[in-house]
C-alpha atoms as a PDB file:
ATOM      1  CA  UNK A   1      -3.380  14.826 -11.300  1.00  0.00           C
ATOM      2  CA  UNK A   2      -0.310  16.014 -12.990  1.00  0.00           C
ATOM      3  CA  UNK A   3       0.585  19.836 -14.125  1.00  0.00           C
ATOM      4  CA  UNK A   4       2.596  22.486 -14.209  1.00  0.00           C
ATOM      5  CA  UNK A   5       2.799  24.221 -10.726  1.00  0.00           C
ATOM      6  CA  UNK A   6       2.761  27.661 -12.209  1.00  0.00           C
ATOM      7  CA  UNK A   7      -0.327  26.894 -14.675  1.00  0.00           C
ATOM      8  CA  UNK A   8      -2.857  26.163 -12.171  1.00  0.00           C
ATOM      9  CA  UNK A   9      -1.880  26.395  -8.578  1.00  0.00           C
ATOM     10  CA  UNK A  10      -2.789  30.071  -8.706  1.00  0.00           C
ATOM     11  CA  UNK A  11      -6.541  29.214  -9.169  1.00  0.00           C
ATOM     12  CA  UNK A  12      -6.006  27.221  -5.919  1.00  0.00           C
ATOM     13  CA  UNK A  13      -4.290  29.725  -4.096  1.00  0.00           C
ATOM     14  CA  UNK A  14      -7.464  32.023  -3.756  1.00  0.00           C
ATOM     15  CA  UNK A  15      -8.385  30.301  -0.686  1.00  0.00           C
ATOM     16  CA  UNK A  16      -6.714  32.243   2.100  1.00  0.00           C
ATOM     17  CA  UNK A  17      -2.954  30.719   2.517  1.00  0.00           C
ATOM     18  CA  UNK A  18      -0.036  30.477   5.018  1.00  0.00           C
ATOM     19  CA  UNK A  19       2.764  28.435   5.710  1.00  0.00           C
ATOM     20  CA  UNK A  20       3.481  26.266   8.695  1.00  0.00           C
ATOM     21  CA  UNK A  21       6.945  24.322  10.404  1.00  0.00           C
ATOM     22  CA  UNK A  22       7.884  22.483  13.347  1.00  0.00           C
ATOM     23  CA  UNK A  23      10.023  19.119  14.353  1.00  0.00           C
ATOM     24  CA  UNK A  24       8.838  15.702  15.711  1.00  0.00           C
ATOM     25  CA  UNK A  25       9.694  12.375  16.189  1.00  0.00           C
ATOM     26  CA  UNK A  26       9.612   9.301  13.805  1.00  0.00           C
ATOM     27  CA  UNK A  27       9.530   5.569  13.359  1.00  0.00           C
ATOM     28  CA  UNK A  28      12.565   5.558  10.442  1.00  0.00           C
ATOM     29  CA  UNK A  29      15.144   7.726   9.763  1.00  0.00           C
ATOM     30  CA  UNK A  30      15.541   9.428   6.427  1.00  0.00           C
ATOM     31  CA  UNK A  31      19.479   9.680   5.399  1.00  0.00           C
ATOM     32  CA  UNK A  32      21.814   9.346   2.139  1.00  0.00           C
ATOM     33  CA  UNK A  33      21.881   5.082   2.421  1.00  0.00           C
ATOM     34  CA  UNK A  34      21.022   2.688   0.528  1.00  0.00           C
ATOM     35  CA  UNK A  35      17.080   0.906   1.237  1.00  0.00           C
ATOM     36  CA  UNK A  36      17.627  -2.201  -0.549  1.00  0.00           C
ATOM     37  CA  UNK A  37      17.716  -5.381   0.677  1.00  0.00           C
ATOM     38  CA  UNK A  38      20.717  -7.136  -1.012  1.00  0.00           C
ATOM     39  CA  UNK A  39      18.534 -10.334  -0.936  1.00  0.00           C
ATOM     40  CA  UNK A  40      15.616  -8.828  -2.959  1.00  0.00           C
ATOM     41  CA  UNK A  41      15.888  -7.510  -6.248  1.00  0.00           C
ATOM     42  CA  UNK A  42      13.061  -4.839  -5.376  1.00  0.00           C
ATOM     43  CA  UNK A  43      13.592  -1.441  -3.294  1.00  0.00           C
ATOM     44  CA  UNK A  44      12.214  -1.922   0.064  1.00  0.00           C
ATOM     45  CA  UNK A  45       9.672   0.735   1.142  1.00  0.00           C
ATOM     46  CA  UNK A  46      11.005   3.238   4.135  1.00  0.00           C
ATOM     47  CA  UNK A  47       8.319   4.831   6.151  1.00  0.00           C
ATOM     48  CA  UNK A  48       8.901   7.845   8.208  1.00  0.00           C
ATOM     49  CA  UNK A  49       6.301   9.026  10.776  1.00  0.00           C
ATOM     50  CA  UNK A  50       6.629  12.514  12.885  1.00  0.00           C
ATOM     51  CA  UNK A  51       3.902  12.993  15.912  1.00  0.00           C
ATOM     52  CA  UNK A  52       4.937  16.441  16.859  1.00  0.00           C
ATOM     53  CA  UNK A  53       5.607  15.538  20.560  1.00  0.00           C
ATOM     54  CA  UNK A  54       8.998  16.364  20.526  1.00  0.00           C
ATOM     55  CA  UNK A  55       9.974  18.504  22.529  1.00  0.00           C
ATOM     56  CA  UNK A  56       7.318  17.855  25.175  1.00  0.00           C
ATOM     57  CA  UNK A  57       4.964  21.319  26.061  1.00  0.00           C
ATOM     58  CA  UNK A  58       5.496  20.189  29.828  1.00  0.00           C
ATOM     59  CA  UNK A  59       2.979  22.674  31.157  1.00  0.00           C
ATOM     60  CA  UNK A  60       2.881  24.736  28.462  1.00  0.00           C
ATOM     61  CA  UNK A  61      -0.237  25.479  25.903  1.00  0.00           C
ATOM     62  CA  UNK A  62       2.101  26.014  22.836  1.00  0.00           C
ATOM     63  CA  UNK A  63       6.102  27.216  21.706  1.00  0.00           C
ATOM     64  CA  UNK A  64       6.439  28.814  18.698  1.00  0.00           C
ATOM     65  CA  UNK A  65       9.176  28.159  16.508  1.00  0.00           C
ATOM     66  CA  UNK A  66      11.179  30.047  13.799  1.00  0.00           C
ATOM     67  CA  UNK A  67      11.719  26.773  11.757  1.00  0.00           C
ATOM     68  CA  UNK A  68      10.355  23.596  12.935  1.00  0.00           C
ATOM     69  CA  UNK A  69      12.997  20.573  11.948  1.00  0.00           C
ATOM     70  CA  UNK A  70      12.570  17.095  12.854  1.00  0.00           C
ATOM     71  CA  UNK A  71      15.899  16.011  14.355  1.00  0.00           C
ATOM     72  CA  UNK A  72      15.510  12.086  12.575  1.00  0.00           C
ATOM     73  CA  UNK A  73      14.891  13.057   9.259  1.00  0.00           C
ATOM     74  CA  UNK A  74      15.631  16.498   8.771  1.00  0.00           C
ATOM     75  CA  UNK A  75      12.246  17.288   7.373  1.00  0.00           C
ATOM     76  CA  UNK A  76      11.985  21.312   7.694  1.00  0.00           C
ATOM     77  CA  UNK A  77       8.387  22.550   8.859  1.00  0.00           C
ATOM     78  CA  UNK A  78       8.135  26.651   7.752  1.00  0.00           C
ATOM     79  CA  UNK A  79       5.666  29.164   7.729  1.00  0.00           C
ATOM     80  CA  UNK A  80       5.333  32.388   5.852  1.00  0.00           C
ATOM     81  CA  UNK A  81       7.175  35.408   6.714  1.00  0.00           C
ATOM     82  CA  UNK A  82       3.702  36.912   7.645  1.00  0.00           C
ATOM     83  CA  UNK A  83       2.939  34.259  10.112  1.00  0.00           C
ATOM     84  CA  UNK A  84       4.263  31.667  12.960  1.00  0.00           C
ATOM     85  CA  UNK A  85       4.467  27.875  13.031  1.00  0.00           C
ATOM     86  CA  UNK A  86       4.535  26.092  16.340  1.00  0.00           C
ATOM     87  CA  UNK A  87       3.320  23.567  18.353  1.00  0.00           C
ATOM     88  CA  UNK A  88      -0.104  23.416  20.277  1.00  0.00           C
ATOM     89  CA  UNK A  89      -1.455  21.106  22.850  1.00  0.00           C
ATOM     90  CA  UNK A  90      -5.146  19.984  21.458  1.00  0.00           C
ATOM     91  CA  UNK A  91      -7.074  22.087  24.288  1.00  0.00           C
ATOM     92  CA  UNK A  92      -5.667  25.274  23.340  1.00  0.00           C
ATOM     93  CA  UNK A  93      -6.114  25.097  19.626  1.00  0.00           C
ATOM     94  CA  UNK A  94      -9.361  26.736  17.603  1.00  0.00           C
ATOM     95  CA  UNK A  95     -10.189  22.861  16.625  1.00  0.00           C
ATOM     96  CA  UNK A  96      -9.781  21.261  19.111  1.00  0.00           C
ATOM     97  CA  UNK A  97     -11.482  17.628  19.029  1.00  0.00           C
ATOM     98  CA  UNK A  98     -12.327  14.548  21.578  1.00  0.00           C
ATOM     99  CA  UNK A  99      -9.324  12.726  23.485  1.00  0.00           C
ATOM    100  CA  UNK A 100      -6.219  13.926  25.121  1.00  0.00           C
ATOM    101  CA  UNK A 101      -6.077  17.816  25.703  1.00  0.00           C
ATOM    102  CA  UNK A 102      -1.990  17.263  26.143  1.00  0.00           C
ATOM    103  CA  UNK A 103      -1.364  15.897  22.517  1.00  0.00           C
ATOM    104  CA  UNK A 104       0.684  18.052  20.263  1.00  0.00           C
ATOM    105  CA  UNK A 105      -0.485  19.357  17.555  1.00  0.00           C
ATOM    106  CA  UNK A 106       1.474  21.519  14.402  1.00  0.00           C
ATOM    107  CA  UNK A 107      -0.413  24.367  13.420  1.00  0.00           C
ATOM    108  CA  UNK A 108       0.063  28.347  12.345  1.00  0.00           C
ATOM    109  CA  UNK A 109      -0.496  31.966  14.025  1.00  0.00           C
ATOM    110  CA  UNK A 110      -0.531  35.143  12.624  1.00  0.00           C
ATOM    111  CA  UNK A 111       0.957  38.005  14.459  1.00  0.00           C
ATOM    112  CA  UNK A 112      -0.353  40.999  12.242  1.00  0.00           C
ATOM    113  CA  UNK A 113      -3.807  39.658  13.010  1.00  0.00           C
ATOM    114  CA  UNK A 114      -2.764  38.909  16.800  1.00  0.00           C
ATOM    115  CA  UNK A 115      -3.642  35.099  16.100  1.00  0.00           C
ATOM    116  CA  UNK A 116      -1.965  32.713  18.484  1.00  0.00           C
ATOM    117  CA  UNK A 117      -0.439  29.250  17.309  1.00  0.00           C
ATOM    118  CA  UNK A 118      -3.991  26.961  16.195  1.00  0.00           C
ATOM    119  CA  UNK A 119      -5.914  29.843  15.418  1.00  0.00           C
ATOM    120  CA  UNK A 120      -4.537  30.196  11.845  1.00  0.00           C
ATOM    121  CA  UNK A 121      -5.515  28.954   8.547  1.00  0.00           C
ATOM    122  CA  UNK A 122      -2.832  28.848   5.704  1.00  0.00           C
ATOM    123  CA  UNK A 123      -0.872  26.593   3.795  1.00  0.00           C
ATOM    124  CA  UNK A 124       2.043  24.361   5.554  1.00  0.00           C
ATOM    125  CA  UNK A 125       5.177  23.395   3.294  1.00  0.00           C
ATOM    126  CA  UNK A 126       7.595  20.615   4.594  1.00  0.00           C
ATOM    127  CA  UNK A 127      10.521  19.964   2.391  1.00  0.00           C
ATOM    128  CA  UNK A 128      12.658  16.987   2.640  1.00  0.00           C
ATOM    129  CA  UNK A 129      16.452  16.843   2.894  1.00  0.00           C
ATOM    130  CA  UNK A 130      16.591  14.244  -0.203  1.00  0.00           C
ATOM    131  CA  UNK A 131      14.471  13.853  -3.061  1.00  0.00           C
ATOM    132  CA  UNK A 132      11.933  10.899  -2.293  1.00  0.00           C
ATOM    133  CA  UNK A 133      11.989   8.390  -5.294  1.00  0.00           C
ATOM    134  CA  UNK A 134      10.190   5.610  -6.205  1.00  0.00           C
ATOM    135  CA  UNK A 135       6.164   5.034  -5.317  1.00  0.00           C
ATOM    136  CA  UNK A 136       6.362   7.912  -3.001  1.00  0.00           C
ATOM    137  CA  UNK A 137       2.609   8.062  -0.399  1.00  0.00           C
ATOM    138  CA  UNK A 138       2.626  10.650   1.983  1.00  0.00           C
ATOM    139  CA  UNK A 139      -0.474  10.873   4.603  1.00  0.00           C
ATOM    140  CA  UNK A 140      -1.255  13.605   7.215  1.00  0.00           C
ATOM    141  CA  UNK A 141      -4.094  13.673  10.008  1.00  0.00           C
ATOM    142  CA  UNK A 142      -5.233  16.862   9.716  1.00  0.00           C
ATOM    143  CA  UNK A 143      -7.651  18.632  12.640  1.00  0.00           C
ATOM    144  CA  UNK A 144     -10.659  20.846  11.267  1.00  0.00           C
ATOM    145  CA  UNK A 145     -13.900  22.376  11.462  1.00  0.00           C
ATOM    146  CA  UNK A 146     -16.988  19.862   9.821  1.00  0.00           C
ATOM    147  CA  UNK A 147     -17.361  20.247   5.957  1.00  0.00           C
ATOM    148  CA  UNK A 148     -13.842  22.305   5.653  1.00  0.00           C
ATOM    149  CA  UNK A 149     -11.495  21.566   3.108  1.00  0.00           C
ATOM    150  CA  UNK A 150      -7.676  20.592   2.742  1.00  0.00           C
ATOM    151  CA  UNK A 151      -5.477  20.417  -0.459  1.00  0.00           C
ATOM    152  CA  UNK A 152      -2.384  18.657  -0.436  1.00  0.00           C
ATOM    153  CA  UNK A 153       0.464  19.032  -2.830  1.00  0.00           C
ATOM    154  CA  UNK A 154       3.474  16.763  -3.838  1.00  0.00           C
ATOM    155  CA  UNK A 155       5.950  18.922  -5.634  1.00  0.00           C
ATOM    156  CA  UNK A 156       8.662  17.482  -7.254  1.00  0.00           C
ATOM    157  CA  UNK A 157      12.358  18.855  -7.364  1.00  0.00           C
ATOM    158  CA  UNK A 158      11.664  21.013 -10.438  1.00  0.00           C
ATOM    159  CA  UNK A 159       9.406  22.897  -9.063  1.00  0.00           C
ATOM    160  CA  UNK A 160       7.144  22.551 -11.884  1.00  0.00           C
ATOM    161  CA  UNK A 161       5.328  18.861 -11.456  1.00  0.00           C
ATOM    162  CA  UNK A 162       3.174  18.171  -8.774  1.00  0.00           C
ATOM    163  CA  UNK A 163       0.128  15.544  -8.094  1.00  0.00           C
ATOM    164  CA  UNK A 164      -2.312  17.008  -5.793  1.00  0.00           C
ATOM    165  CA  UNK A 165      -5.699  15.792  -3.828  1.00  0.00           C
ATOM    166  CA  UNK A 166      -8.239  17.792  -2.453  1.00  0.00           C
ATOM    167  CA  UNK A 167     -10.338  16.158   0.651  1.00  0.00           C
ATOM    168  CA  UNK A 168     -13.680  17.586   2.571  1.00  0.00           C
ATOM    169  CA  UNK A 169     -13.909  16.557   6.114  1.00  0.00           C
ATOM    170  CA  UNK A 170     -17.024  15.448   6.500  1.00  0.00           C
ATOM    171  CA  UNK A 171     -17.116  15.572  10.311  1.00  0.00           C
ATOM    172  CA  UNK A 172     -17.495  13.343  13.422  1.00  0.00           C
ATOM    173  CA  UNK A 173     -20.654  11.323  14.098  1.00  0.00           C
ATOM    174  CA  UNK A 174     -22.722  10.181  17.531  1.00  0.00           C
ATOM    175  CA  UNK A 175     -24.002   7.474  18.380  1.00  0.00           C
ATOM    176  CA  UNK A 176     -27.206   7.289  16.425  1.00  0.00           C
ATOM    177  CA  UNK A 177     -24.219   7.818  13.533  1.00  0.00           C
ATOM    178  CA  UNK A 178     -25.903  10.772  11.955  1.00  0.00           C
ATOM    179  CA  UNK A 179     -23.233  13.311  11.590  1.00  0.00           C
ATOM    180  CA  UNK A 180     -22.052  16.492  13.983  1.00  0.00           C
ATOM    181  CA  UNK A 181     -21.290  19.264  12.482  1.00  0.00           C
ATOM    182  CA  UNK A 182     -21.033  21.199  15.656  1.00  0.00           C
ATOM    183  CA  UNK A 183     -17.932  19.791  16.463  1.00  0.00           C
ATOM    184  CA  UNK A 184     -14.498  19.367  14.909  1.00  0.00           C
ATOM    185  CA  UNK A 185     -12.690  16.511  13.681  1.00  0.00           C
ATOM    186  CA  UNK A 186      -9.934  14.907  12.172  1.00  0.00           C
ATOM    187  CA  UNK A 187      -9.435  13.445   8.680  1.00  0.00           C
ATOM    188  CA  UNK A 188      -6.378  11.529   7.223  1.00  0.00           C
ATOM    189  CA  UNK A 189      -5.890  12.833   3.772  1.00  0.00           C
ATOM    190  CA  UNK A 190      -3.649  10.630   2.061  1.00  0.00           C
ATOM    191  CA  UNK A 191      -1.680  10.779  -1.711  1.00  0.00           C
ATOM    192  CA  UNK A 192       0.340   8.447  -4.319  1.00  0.00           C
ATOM    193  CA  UNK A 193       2.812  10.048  -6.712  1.00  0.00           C
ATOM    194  CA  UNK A 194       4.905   8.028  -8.996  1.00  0.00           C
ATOM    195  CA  UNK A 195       7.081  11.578  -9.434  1.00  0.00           C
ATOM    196  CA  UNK A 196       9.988  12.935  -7.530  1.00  0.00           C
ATOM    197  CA  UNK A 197       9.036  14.334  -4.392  1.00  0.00           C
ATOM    198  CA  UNK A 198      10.806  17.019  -3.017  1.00  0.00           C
ATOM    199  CA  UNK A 199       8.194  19.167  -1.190  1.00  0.00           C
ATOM    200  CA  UNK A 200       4.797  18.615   0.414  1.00  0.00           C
ATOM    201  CA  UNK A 201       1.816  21.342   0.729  1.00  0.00           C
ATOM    202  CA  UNK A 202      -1.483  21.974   2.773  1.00  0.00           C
ATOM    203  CA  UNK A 203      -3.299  24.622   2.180  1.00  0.00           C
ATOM    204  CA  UNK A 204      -7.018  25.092   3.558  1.00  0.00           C
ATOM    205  CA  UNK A 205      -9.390  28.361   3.789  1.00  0.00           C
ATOM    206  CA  UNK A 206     -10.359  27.159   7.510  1.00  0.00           C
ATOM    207  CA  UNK A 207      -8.065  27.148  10.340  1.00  0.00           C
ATOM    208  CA  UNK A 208      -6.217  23.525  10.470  1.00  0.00           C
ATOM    209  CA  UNK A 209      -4.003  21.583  12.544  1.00  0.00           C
ATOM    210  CA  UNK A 210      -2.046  18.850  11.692  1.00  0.00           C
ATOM    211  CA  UNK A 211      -0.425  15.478  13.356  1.00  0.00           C
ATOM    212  CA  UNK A 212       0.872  12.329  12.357  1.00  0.00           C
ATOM    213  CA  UNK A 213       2.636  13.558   9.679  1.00  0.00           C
ATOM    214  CA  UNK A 214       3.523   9.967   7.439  1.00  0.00           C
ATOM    215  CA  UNK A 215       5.333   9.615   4.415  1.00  0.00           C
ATOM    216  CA  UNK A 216       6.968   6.195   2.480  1.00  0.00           C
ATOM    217  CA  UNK A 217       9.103   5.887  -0.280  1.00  0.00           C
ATOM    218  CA  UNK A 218      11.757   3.421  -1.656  1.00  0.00           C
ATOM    219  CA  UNK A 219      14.476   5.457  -3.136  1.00  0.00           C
ATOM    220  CA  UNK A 220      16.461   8.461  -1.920  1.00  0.00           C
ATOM    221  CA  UNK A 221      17.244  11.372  -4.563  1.00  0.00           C
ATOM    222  CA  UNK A 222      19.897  14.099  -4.751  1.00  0.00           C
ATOM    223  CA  UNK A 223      19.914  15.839  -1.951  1.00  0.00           C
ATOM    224  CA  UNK A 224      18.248  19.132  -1.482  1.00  0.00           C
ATOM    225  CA  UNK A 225      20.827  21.847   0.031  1.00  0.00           C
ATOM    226  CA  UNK A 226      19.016  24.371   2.288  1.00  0.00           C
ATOM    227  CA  UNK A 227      19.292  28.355   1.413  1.00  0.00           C
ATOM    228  CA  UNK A 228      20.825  29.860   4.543  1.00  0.00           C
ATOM    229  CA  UNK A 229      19.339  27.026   6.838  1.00  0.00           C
ATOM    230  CA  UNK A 230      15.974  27.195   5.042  1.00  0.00           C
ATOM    231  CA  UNK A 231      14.709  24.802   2.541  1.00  0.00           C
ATOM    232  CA  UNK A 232      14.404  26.051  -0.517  1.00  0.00           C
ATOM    233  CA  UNK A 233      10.877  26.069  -1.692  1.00  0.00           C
ATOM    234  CA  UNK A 234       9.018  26.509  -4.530  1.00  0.00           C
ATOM    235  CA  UNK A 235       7.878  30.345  -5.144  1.00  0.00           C
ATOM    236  CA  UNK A 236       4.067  28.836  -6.386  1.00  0.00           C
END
């Protein structure tokens, strides 16, 4: 779906919002060169993946962060000026779900409420240093209570296009696969744009945590100059 930002997105926003940042690790890096192959006549697709396990917790349950950057890319993870972003091992968040207590997780606090890193819900903007061109996907694995739901938001450059999807986690099942809505769970929610993609979005009315934070594309745009080391996002 394709609007203006400024036309809509407020309806959207009435779910209780925030913003979130840290830095990771990935597969690819994302620079000003060139991803053609001079033997093909098509772009060749660049995939970038950041796990949030960089820098390792060691023994600790979280680190908060005033900006979260991935070093590889330079993809800038913020939260709002009301809250905290950070990183959170999966024990010590509000959802946490089945598997490895020690993996990281990128999630939100809020000090005026005296919520710790995890505990937050909110929305979570990452902006990249270029504009990504071409058939642009970007999929995150996102950690939440059964039947909650997660928007995501490609914003182009303008500030005024965007594609969005909205996804309901439907929660984990046992063994007799009937579902569990006792416990959290995670759920990939994944997008397609054909526009310019300078920013991406989460918001959610339920406290969230993300990982695996994925995104491909075949061209790189103008690059996007940071404000006084912040990205510059959108005001939606």
């Amino acid at each position: 779906m394709k609007k203006s930002v400024k036309s809509t997105l407020m309806v959207l926003m009435s779910v209780t919002v925030i913003i979130f940042s840290g830095c990771s690790r990935t597969e690819s890096p994302l620079g000003p060169v060139s991803n053609e192959d001079p033997n093909s006549a098509e772009p060749q697709d660049v995939t970038v993946v950041i796990d949030f396990e960089d820098p390792d917790l060691g023994r600790d349950a979280k680190r908060v962060f005033s900006t979260y950057v991935d070093e590889a890319s330079g993809v800038y993870f913020t939260a709002h000026p009301d809250g905290e972003i950070g990183l959170v091992k999966n024990c010590h968040t509000q959802v946490p779900v089945e598997g490895d207590c020690d993996n990281q997780k990128l999630g939100t606090g809020c000090l005026n409420k005296d919520l710790d890193i995890g505990y937050w819900n909110g929305y979570i903007n990452a902006a990249f240093p270029y504009v990504l061109k071409g058939n642009v996907t970007v999929s995150i694995e996102v950690q939440m209570k059964p039947n909650a739901e997660i928007i995501l938001f490609l914003i182009g450059n303008d500030n005024e296009t965007y594609d969005w999807i909205i996804k309901r986690n439907t929660g984990s099942s046992n063994d007799s696969g009937a579902t569990d809505n006792s416990q959290c769970s995670s759920t990939v929610i994944e997008l397609s744009s054909d526009i310019s993609v300078a920013q991406v979005r989460l918001i959610s009315g339920s406290v969230f945590v993300i990982d695996n934070f994925r995104f491909t594309y075949s061209e790189l745009g103008e690059e996007i100059v940071p404000v006084k080391g912040r990205p510059n996002f959108s005001d939606i």
